[in-house]
C-alpha atoms as a PDB file:
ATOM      1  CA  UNK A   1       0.000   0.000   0.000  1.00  0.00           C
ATOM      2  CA  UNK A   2       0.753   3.498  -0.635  1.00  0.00           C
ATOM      3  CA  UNK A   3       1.190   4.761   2.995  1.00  0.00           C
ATOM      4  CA  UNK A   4       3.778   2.471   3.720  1.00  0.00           C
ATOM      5  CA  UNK A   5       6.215   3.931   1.132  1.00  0.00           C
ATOM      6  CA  UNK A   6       9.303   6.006   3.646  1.00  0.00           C
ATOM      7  CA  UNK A   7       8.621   9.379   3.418  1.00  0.00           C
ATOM      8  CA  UNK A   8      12.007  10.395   5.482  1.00  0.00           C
ATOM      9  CA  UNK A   9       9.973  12.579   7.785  1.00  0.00           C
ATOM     10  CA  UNK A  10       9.999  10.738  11.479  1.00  0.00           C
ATOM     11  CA  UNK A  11       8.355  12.880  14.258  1.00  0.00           C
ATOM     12  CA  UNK A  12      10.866  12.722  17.045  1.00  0.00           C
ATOM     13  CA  UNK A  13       8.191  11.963  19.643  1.00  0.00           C
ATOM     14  CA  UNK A  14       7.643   8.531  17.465  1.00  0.00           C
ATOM     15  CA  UNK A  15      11.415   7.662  19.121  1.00  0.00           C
ATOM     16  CA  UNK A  16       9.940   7.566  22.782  1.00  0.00           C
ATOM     17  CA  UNK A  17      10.294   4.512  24.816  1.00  0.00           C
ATOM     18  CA  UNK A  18       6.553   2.954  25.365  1.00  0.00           C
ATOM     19  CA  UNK A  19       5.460   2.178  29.203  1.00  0.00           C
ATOM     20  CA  UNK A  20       4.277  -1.207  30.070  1.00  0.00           C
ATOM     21  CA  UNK A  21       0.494  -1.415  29.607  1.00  0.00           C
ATOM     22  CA  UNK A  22       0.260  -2.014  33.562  1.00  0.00           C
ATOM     23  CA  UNK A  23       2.143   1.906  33.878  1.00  0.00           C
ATOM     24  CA  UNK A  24      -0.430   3.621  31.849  1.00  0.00           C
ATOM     25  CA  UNK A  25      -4.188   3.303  30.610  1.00  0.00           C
ATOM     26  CA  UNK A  26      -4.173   6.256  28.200  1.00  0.00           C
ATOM     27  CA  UNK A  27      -5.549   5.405  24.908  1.00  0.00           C
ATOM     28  CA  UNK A  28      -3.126   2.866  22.940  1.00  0.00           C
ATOM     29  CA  UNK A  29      -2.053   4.170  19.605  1.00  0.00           C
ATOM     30  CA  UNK A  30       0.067   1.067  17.239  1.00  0.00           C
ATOM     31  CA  UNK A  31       1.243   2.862  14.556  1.00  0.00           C
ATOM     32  CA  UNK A  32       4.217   3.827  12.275  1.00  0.00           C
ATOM     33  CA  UNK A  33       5.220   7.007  10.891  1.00  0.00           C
ATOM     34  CA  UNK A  34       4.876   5.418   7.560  1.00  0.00           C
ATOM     35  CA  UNK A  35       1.318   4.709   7.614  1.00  0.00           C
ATOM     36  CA  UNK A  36      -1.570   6.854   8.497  1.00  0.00           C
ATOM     37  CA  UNK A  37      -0.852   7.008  12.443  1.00  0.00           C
ATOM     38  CA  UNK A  38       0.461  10.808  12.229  1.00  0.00           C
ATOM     39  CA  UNK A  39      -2.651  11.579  11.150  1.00  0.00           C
ATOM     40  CA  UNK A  40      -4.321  10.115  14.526  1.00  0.00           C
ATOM     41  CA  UNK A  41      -1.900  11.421  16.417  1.00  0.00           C
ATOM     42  CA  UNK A  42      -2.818  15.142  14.909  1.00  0.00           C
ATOM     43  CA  UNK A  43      -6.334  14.830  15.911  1.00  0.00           C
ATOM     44  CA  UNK A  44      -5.143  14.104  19.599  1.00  0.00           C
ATOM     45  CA  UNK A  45      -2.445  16.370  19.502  1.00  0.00           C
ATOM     46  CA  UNK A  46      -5.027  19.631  18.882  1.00  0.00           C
ATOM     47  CA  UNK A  47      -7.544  17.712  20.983  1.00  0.00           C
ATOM     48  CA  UNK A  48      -5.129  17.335  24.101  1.00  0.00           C
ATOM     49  CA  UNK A  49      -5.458  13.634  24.285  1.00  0.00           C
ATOM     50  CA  UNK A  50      -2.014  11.683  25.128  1.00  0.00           C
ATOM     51  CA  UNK A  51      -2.060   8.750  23.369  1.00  0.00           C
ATOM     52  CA  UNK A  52       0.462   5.816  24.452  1.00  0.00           C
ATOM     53  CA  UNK A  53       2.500   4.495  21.299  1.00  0.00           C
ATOM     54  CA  UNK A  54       3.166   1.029  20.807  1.00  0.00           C
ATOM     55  CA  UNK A  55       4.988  -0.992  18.485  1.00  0.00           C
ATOM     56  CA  UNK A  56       3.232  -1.791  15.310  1.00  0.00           C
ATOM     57  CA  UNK A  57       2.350  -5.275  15.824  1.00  0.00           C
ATOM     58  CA  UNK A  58       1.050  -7.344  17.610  1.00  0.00           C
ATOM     59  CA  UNK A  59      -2.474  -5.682  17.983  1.00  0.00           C
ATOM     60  CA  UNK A  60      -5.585  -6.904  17.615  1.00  0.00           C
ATOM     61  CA  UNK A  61      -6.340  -5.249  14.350  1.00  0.00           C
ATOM     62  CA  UNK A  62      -8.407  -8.070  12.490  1.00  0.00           C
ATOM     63  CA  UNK A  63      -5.762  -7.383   9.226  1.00  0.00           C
ATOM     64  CA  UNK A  64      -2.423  -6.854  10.971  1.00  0.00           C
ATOM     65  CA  UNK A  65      -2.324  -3.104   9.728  1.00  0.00           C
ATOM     66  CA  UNK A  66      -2.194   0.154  11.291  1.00  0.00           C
ATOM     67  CA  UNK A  67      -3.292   2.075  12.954  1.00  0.00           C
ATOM     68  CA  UNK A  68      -4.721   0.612  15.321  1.00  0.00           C
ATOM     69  CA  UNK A  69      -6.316   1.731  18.883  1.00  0.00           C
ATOM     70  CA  UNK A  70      -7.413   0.474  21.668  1.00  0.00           C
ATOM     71  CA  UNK A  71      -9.029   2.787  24.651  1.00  0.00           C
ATOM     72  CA  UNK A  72      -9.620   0.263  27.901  1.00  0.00           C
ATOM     73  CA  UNK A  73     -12.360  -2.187  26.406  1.00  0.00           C
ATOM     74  CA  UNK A  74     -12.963  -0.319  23.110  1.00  0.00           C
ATOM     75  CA  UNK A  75     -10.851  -1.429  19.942  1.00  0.00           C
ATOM     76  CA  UNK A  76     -11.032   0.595  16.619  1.00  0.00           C
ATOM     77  CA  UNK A  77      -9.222   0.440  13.034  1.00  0.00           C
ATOM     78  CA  UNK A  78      -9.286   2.737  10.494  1.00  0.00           C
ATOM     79  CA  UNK A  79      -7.890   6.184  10.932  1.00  0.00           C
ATOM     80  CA  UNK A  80     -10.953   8.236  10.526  1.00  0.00           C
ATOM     81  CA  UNK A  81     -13.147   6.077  12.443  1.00  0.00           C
ATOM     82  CA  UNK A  82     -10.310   6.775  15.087  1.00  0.00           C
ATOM     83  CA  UNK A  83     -10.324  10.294  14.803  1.00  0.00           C
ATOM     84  CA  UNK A  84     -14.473   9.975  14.948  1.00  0.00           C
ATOM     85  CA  UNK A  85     -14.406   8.311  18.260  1.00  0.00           C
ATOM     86  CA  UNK A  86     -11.820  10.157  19.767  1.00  0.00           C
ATOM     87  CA  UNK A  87     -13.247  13.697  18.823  1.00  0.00           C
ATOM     88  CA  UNK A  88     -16.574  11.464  20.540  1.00  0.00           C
ATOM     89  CA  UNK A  89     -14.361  10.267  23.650  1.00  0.00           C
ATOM     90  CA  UNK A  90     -12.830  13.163  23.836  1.00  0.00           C
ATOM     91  CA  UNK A  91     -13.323  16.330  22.207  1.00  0.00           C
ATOM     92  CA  UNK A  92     -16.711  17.202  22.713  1.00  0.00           C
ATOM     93  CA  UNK A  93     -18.650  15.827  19.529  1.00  0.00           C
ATOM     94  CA  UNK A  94     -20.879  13.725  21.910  1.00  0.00           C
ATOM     95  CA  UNK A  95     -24.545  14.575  20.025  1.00  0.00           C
ATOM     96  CA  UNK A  96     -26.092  12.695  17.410  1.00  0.00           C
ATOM     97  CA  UNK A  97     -25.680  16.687  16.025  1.00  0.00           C
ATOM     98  CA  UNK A  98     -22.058  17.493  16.890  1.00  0.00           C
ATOM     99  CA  UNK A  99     -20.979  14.507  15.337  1.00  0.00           C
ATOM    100  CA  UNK A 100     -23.254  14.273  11.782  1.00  0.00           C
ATOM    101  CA  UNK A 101     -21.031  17.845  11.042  1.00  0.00           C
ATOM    102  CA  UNK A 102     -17.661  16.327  11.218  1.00  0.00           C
ATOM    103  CA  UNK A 103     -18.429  12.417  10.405  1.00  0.00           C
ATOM    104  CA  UNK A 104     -19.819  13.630   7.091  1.00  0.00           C
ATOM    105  CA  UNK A 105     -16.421  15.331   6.430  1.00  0.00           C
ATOM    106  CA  UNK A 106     -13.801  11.969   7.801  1.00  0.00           C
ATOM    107  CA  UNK A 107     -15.745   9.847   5.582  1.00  0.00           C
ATOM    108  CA  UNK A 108     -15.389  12.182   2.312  1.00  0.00           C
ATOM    109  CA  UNK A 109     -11.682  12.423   3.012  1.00  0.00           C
ATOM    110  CA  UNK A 110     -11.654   8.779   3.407  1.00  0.00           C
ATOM    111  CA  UNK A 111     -13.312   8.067   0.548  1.00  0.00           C
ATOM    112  CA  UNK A 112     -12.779  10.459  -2.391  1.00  0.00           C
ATOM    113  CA  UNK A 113     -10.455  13.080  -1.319  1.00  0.00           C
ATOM    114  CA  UNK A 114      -8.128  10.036  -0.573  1.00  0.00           C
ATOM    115  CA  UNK A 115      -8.325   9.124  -4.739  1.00  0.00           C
ATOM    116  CA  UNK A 116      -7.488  12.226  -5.696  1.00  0.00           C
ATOM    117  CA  UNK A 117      -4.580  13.381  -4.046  1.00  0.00           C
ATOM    118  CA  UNK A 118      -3.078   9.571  -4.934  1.00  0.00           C
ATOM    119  CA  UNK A 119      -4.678   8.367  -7.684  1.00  0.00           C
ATOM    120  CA  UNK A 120      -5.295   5.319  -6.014  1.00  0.00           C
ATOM    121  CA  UNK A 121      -8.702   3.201  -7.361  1.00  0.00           C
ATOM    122  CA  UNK A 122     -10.702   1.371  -5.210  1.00  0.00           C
ATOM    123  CA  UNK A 123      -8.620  -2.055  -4.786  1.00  0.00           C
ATOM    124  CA  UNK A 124      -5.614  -0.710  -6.186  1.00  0.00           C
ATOM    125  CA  UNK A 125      -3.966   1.750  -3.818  1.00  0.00           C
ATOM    126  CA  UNK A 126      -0.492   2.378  -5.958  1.00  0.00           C
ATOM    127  CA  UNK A 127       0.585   5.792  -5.801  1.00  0.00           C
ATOM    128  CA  UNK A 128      -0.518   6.571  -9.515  1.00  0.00           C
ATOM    129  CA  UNK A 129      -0.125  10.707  -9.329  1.00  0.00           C
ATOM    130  CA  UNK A 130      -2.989  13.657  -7.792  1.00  0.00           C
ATOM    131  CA  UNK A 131      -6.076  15.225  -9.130  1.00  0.00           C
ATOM    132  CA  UNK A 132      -5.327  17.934  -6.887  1.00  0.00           C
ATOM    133  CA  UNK A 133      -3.764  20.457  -9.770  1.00  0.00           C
ATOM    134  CA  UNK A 134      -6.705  19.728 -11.862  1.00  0.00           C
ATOM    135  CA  UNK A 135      -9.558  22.587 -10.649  1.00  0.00           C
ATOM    136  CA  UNK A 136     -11.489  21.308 -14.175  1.00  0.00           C
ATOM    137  CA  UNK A 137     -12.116  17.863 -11.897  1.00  0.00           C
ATOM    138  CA  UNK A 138     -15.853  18.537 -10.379  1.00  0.00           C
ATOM    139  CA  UNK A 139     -14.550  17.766  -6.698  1.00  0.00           C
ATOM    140  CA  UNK A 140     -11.379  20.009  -6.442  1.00  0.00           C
ATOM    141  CA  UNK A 141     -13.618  22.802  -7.893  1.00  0.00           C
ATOM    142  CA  UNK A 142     -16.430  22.267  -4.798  1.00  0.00           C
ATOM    143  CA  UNK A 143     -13.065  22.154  -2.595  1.00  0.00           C
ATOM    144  CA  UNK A 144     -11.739  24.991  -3.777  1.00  0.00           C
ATOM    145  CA  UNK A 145     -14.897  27.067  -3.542  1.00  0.00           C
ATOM    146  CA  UNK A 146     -15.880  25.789   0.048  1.00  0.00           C
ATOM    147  CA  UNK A 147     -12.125  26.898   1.347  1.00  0.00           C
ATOM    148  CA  UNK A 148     -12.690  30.280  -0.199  1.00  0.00           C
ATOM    149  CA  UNK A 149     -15.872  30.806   1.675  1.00  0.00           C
ATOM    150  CA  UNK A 150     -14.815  29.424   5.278  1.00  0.00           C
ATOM    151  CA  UNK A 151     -11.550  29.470   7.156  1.00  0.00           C
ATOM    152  CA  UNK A 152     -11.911  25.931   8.930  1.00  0.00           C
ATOM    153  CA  UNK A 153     -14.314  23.434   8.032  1.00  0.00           C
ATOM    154  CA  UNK A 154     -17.271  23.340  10.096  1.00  0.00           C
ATOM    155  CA  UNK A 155     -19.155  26.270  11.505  1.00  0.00           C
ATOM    156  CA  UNK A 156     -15.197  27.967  11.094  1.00  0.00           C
ATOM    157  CA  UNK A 157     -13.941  26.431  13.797  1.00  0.00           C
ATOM    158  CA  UNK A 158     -10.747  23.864  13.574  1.00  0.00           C
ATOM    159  CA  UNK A 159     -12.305  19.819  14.051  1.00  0.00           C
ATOM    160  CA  UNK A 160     -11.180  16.306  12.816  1.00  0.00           C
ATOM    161  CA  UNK A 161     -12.907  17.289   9.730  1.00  0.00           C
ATOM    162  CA  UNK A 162      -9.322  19.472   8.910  1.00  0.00           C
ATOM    163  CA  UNK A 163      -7.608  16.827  10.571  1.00  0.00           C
ATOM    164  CA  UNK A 164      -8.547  14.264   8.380  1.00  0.00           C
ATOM    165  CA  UNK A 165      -8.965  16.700   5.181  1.00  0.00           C
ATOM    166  CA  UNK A 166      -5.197  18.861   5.783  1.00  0.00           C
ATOM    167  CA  UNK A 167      -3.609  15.396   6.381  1.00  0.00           C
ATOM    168  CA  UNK A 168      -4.519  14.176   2.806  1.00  0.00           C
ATOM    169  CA  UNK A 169      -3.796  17.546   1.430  1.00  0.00           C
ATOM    170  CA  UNK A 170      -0.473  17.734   2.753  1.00  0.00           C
ATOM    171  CA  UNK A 171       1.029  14.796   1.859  1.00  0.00           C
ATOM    172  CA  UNK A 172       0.500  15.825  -1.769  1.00  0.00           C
ATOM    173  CA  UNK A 173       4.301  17.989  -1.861  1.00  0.00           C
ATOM    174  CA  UNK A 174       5.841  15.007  -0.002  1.00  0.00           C
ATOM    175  CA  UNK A 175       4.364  12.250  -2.646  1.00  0.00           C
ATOM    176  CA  UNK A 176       4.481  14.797  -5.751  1.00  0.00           C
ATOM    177  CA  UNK A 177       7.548  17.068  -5.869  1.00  0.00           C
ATOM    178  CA  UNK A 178       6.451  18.293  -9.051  1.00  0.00           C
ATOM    179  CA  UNK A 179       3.216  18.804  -8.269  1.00  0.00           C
ATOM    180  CA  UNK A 180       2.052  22.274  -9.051  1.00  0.00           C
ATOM    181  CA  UNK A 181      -1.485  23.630  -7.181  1.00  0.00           C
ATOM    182  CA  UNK A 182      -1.685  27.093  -7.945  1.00  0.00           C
ATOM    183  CA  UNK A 183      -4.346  26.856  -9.730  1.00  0.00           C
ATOM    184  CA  UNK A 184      -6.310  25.800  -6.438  1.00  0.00           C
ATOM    185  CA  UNK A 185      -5.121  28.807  -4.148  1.00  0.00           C
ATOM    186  CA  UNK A 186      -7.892  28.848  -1.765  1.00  0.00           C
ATOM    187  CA  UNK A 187      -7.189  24.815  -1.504  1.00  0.00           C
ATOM    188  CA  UNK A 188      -3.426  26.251  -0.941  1.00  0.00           C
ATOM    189  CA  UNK A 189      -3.818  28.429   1.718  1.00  0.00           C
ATOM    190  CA  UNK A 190      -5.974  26.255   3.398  1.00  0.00           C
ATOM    191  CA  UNK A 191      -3.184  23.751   3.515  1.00  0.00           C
ATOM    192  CA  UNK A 192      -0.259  25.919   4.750  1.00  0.00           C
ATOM    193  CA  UNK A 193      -2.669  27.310   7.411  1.00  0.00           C
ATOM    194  CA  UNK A 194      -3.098  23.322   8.652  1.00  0.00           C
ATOM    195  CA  UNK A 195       0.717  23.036   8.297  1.00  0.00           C
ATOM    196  CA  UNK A 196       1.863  25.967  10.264  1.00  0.00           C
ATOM    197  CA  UNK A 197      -0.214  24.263  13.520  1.00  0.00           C
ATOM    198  CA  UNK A 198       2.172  23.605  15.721  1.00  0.00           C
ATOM    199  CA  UNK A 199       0.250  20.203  16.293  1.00  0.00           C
ATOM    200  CA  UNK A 200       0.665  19.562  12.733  1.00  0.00           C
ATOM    201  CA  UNK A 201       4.582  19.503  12.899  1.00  0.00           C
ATOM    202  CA  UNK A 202       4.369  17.563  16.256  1.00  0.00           C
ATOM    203  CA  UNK A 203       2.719  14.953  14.593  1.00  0.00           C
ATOM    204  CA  UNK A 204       3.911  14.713  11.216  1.00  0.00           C
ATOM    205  CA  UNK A 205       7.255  15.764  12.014  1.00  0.00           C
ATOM    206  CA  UNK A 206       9.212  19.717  11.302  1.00  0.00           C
ATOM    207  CA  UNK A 207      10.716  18.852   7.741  1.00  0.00           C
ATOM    208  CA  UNK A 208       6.886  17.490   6.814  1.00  0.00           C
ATOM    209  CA  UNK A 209       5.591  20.598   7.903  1.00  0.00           C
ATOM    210  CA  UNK A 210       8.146  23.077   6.333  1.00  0.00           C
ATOM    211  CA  UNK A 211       8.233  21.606   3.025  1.00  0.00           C
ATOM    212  CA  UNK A 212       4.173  21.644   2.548  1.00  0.00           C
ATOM    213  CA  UNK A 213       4.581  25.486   4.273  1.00  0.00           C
ATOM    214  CA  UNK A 214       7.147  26.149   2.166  1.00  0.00           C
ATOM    215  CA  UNK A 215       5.700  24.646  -1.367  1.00  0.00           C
ATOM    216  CA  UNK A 216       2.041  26.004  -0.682  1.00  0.00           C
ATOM    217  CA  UNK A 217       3.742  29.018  -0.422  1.00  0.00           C
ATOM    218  CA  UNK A 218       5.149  28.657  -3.730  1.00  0.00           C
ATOM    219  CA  UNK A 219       2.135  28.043  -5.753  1.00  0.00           C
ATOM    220  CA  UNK A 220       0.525  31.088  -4.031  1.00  0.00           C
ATOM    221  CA  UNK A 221       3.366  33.009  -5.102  1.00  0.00           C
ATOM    222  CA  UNK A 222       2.827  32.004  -8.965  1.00  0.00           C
ATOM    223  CA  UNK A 223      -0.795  33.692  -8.807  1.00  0.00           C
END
């Protein structure tokens, strides 16, 4: 799979020794830096949740991947239905209400926004190149337009909606050098503003963060 090719970038706080189960009974994160655990560890970063890392495997993830989290007798896979029941757990979206504006979001990102910053096709999740320079594609245009209008998501107020839409986003520079988005500006601002959180760098690691800050400059420079 795609998120397991290296990007280089390795948060330092990845390097941390993890306690014994028996020391701790924060929320259990296995993950990798390779994969999509920086993206869980984002949400809980900005949410001021510590998670406890642990090795990638064993878990009880039903397919051996990551991540993978497990929260006293609750087990979840998936990043954004991690992110969903964290935000849940703890970071207020405890309504039927609260969480139908975010879910709606995690589950787009998941699902389309995922195909067209990679390319990937359902079943086939090679790297194949983004949509994301292509404003004439029907769903970058919406994008772009929504980001114009709002400065954060929902109601304009920062949520695991821009966790789990920034973290796509932003591994666009890392995956595509050469990939050129000024034609999306409002898509490009959006991203530098996710990547100049200092959460974001925390999780994703500094050189992650500066080189989306520094390319979204770029293309916003070229309008």
């Amino acid at each position: 799979p795609f998120w397991l090719k290296l990007t280089g970038f390795t948060p330092r706080w990845w390097q941390a020794t993890t306690l014994p189960r028996s020391v701790t009974m924060a929320p259990r994160l296995h993950g990798s830096p390779q994969s999509r655990s920086p993206l869980v560890n984002w949400g809980a970063l900005e949410m001021g949740v510590a998670l406890e890392m642990a090795p990638s495997r064993p878990s009880n993830h039903p397919f051996g991947q990551v991540p993978f989290l497990g929260d006293g007798d609750v087990e979840i896979f998936e990043s954004g239905a991690i992110l969903l029941y964290l935000a849940d757990a703890y970071g207020g979206a405890d309504t039927a209400v609260k969480r139908a504006k975010t879910t709606k979001w995690v589950m787009w990102a998941n699902s389309e926004l995922d195909g067209l910053c990679f390319g990937a096709v359902p079943g086939d999740h090679r790297v194949k190149g983004t949509q994301m320079n292509n404003p004439g594609i029907r769903s970058v245009a919406v994008l772009e337009k929504l980001l114009g209008q709002c400065e954060w998501i929902v109601d304009d107020t920062f949520s695991v909606a821009d966790v789990a839409i920034g973290s796509y986003l932003n591994y666009v520079p890392v995956f595509f050098p050469a990939a050129n988005l000024s034609a999306t500006p409002n898509i490009c601002a959006y991203m530098l503003k996710c990547a100049s959180r200092p959460k974001f760098g925390e999780a994703f690691g500094e050189e992650h963060a500066n080189l989306v800050r520094q390319k979204a400059t770029a293309w916003l420079g070229r309008r």
